[in-house]
Protein backbone atom coordinates (compact mmCIF):
# COMPACT_ATOMS: atom_id res chain seq x y z
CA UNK A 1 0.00 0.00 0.00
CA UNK A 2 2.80 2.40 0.86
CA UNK A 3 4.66 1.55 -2.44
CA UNK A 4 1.67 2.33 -4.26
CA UNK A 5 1.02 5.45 -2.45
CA UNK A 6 -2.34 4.41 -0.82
CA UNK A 7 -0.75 5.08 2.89
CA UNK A 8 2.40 5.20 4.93
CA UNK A 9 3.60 2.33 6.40
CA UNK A 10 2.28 2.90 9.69
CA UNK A 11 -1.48 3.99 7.87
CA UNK A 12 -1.49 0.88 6.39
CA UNK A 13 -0.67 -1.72 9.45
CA UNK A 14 -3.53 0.01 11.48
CA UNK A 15 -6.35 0.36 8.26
CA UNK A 16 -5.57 -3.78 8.50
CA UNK A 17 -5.39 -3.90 11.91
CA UNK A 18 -9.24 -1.99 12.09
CA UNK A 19 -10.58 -4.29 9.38
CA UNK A 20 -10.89 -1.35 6.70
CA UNK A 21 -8.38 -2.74 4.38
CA UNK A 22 -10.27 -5.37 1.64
CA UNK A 23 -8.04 -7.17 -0.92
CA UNK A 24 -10.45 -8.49 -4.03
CA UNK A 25 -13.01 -8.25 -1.54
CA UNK A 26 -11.44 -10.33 1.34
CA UNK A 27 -10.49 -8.69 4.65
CA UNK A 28 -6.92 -8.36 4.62
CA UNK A 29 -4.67 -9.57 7.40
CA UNK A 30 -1.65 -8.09 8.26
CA UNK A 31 1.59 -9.91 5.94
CA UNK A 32 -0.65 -10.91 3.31
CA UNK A 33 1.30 -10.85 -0.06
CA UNK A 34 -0.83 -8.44 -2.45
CA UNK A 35 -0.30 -9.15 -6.23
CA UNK A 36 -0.40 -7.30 -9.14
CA UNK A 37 -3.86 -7.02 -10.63
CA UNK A 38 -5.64 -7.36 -7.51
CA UNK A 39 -8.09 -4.65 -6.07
CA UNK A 40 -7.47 -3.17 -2.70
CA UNK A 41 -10.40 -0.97 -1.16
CA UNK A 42 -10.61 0.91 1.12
CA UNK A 43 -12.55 1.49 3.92
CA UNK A 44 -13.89 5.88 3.95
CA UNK A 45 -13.34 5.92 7.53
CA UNK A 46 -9.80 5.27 6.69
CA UNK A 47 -9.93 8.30 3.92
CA UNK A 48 -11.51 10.75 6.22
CA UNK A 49 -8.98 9.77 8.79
CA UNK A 50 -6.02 10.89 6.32
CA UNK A 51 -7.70 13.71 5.08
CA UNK A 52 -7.67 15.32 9.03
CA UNK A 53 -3.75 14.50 8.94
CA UNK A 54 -2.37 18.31 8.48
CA UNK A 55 0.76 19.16 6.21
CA UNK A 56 2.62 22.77 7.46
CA UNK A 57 4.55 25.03 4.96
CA UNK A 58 7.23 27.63 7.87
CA UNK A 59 9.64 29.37 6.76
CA UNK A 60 12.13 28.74 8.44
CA UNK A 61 14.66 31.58 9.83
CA UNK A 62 18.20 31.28 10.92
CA UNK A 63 19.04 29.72 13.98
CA UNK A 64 16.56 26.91 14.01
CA UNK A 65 17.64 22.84 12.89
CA UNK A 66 15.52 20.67 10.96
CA UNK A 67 14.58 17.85 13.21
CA UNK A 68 15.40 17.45 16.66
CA UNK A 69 17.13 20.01 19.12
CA UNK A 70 20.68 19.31 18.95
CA UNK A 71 23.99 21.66 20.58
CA UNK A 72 21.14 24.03 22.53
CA UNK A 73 19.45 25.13 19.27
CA UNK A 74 15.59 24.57 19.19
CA UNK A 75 13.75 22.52 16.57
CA UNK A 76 12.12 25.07 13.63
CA UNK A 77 8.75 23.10 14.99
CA UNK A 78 8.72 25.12 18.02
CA UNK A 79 7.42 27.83 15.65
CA UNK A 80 4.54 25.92 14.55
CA UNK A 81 1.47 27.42 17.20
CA UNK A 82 -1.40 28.64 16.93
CA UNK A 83 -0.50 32.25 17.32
CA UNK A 84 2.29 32.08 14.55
CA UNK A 85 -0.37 30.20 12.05
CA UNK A 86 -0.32 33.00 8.64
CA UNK A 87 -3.30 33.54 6.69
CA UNK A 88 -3.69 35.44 3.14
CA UNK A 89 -5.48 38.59 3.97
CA UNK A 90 -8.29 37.61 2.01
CA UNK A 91 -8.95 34.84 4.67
CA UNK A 92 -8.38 36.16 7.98
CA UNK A 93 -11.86 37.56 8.17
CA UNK A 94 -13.18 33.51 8.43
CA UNK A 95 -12.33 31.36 10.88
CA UNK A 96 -11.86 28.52 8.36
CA UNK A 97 -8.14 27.46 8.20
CA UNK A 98 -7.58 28.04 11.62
CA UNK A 99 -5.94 25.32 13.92
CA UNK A 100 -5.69 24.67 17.76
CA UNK A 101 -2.44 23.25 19.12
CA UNK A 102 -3.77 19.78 19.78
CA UNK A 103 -4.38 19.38 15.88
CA UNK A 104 -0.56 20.36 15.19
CA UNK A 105 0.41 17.33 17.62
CA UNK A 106 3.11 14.72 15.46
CA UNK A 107 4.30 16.68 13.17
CA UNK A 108 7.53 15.67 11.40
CA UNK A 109 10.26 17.52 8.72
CA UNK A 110 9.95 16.18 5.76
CA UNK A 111 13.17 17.32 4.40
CA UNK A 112 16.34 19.26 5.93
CA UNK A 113 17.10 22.68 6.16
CA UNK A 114 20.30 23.37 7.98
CA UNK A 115 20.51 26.09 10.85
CA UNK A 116 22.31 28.30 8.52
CA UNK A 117 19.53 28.92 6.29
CA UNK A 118 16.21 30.18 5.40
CA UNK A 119 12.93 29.55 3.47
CA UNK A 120 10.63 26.68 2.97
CA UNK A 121 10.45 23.99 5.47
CA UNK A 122 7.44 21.47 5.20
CA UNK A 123 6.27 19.75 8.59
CA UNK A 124 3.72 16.66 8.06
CA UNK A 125 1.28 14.26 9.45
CA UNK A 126 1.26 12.40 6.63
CA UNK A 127 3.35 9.54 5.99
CA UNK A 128 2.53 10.07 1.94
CA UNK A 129 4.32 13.42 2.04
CA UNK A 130 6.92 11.91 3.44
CA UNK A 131 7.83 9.51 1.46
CA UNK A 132 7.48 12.04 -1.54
CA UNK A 133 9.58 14.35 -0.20
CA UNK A 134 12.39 12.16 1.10
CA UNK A 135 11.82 8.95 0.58
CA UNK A 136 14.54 6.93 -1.64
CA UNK A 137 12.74 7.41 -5.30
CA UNK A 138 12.29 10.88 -4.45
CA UNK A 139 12.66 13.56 -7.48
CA UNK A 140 10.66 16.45 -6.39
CA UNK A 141 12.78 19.48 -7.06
CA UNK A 142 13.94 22.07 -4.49
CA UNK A 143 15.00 25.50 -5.34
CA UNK A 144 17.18 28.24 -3.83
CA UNK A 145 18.57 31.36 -4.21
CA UNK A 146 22.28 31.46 -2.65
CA UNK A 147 24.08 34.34 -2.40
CA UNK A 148 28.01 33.87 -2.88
CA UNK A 149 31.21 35.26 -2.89
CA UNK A 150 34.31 34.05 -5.12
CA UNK A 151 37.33 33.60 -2.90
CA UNK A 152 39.67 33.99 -5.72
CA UNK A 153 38.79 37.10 -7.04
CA UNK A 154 36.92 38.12 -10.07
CA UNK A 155 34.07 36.29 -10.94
CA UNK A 156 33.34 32.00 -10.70
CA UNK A 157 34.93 30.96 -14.53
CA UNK A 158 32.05 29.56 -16.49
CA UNK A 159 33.86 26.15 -16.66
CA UNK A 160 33.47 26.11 -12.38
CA UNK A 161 29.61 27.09 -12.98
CA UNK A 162 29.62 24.08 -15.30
CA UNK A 163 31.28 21.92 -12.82
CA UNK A 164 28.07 22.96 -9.87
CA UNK A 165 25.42 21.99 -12.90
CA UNK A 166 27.20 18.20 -12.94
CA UNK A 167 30.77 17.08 -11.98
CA UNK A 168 31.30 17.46 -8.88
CA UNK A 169 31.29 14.50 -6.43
CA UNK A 170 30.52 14.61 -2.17
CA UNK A 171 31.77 11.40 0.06
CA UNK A 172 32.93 9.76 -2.95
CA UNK A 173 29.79 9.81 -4.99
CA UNK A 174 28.56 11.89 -8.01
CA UNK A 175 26.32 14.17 -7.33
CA UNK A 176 22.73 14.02 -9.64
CA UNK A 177 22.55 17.27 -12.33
CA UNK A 178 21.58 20.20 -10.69
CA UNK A 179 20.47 23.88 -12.66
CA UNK A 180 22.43 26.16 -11.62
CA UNK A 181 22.30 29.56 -12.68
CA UNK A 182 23.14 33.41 -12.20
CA UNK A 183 19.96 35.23 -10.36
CA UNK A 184 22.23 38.48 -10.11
CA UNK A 185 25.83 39.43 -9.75
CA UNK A 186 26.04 37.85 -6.62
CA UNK A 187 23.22 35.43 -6.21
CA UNK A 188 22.80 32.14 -7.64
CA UNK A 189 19.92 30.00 -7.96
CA UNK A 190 19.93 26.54 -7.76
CA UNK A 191 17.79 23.66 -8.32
CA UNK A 192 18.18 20.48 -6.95
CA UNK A 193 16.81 16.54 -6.79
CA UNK A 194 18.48 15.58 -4.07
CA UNK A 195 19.21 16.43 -0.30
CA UNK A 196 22.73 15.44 0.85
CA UNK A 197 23.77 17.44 4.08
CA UNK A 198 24.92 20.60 3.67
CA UNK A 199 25.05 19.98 0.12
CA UNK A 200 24.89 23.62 -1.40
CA UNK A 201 27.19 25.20 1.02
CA UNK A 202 29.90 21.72 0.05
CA UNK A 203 29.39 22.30 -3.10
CA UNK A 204 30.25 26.12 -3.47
CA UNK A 205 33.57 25.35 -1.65
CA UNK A 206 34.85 22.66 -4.13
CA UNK A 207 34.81 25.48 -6.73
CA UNK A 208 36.03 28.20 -4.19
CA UNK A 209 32.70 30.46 -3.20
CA UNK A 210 31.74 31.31 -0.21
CA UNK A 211 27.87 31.07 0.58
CA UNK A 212 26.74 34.61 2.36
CA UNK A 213 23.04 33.43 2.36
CA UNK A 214 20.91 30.77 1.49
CA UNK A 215 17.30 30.74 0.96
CA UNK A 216 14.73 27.81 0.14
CA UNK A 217 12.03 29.53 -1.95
CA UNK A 218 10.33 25.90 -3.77
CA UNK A 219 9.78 22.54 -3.10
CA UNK A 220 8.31 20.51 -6.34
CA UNK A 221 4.83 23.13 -7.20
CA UNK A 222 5.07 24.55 -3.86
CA UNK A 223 6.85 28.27 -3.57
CA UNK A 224 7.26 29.96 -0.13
CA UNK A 225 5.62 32.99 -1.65
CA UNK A 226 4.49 35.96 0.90
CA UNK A 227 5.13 33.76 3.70
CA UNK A 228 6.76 35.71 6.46
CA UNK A 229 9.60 34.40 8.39
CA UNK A 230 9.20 32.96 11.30
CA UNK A 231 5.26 32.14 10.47
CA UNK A 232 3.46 28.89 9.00
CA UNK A 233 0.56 28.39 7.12
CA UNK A 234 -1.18 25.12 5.98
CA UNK A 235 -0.73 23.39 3.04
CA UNK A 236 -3.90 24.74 0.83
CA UNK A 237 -6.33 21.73 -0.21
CA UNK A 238 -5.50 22.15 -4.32
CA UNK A 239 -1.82 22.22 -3.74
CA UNK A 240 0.49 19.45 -4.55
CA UNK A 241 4.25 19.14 -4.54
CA UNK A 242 3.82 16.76 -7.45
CA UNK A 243 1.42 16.48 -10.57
């Protein structure tokens, strides 16, 4: 079920566990094999279930890690209450959109944003996200705006530019093609499938720049937009990070 983007992992053992999981009909049990061609329904008490699980777009300011709080820096989902929630002016007028702090409970980054940086960091309940975001067949893109200096003087030779768009390698293994491109004199913007740590700020040293600021503004059809930093807003109901 997870593989076929149904429902996490997790989802999935307690939809079988509850009896709302049918496979050509039959109850499922939990380890049954499922094979190709078969038809797995599925209870609507399990749909409604997912559709309550929240997804959280923050952007993220400096200062804050990804995941857990690590050398006395707080977790970026310490922002994520109630009183921080942002809502396009057109909506604040309605109370529809707006969440308590026992909804917000188990949310998890799906993705990394190191303390260093800024922009777009999505929080989720749902164990789909996830996996689309970060799982191991993951190719959503995610793009930033960087703002550099070259170390050597001048400006970065367009044979080093070359070298960030596909060349370069991190612990031994090639990195996947990136875009990479001039925004301005001094800002790049780059576009990336892949996450390896640090990997923007690693990448600018092997061809001698020095990363001043880094900012996520996309992730897949997702853009941070008027989002203010420090704030959060939900993730709208006809938005997708994939087609």
């Amino acid at each position: 079920m997870s593989e076929l983007g149904l429902a996490s992992r997790r989802e999935a053992d307690e939809w079988i566990e509850r009896g709302w999981v049918r496979i050509d009909g039959q109850v499922a049990i939990l380890g049954a094999k499922w094979v190709e061609g078969q038809q797995i329904s599925i209870d609507p008490r399990a749909r409604k279930q997912q559709d309550r699980r929240l997804t959280v777009l923050l952007h993220k300011p400096v200062g804050y890690v990804s995941g857990q709080a690590e050398d006395g820096h707080q977790p970026a989902s310490v922002l994520v209450l109630p009183e921080n929630q942002w809502r396009p002016p057109a909506a604040k007028a309605s109370a529809e959109g707006r969440v308590q702090r026992k909804d917000l409970l188990g949310l998890a980054p799906a993705g990394r944003l190191d303390i260093d940086s800024t922009g777009l960091l999505v929080l989720t309940q749902d164990g789909r996200i996830a996996k689309q975001l970060i799982g191991d067949t993951s190719d959503v893109e995610k793009e930033y705006l960087v703002r550099v200096s070259y170390t050597k003087g001048g400006r970065l030779p367009e044979a080093e530019l070359k070298r960030l768009q596909y060349g370069l390698k991190l612990d031994d293994k090639q990195l996947k093609p990136a875009r990479v491109t001039w925004q301005n004199d001094d800002q790049l913007r780059f576009i990336l499938k892949e996450g390896r740590k640090r990997q923007i700020r690693r990448m600018c040293e092997l061809v001698g720049l020095q990363v001043l600021g880094l900012k996520r503004v996309r992730i897949g059809l997702v853009r941070l937009g008027e989002l203010p930093q420090g704030k959060w807003r939900l993730l709208g109901p006809d938005e997708k990070f994939a087609p």
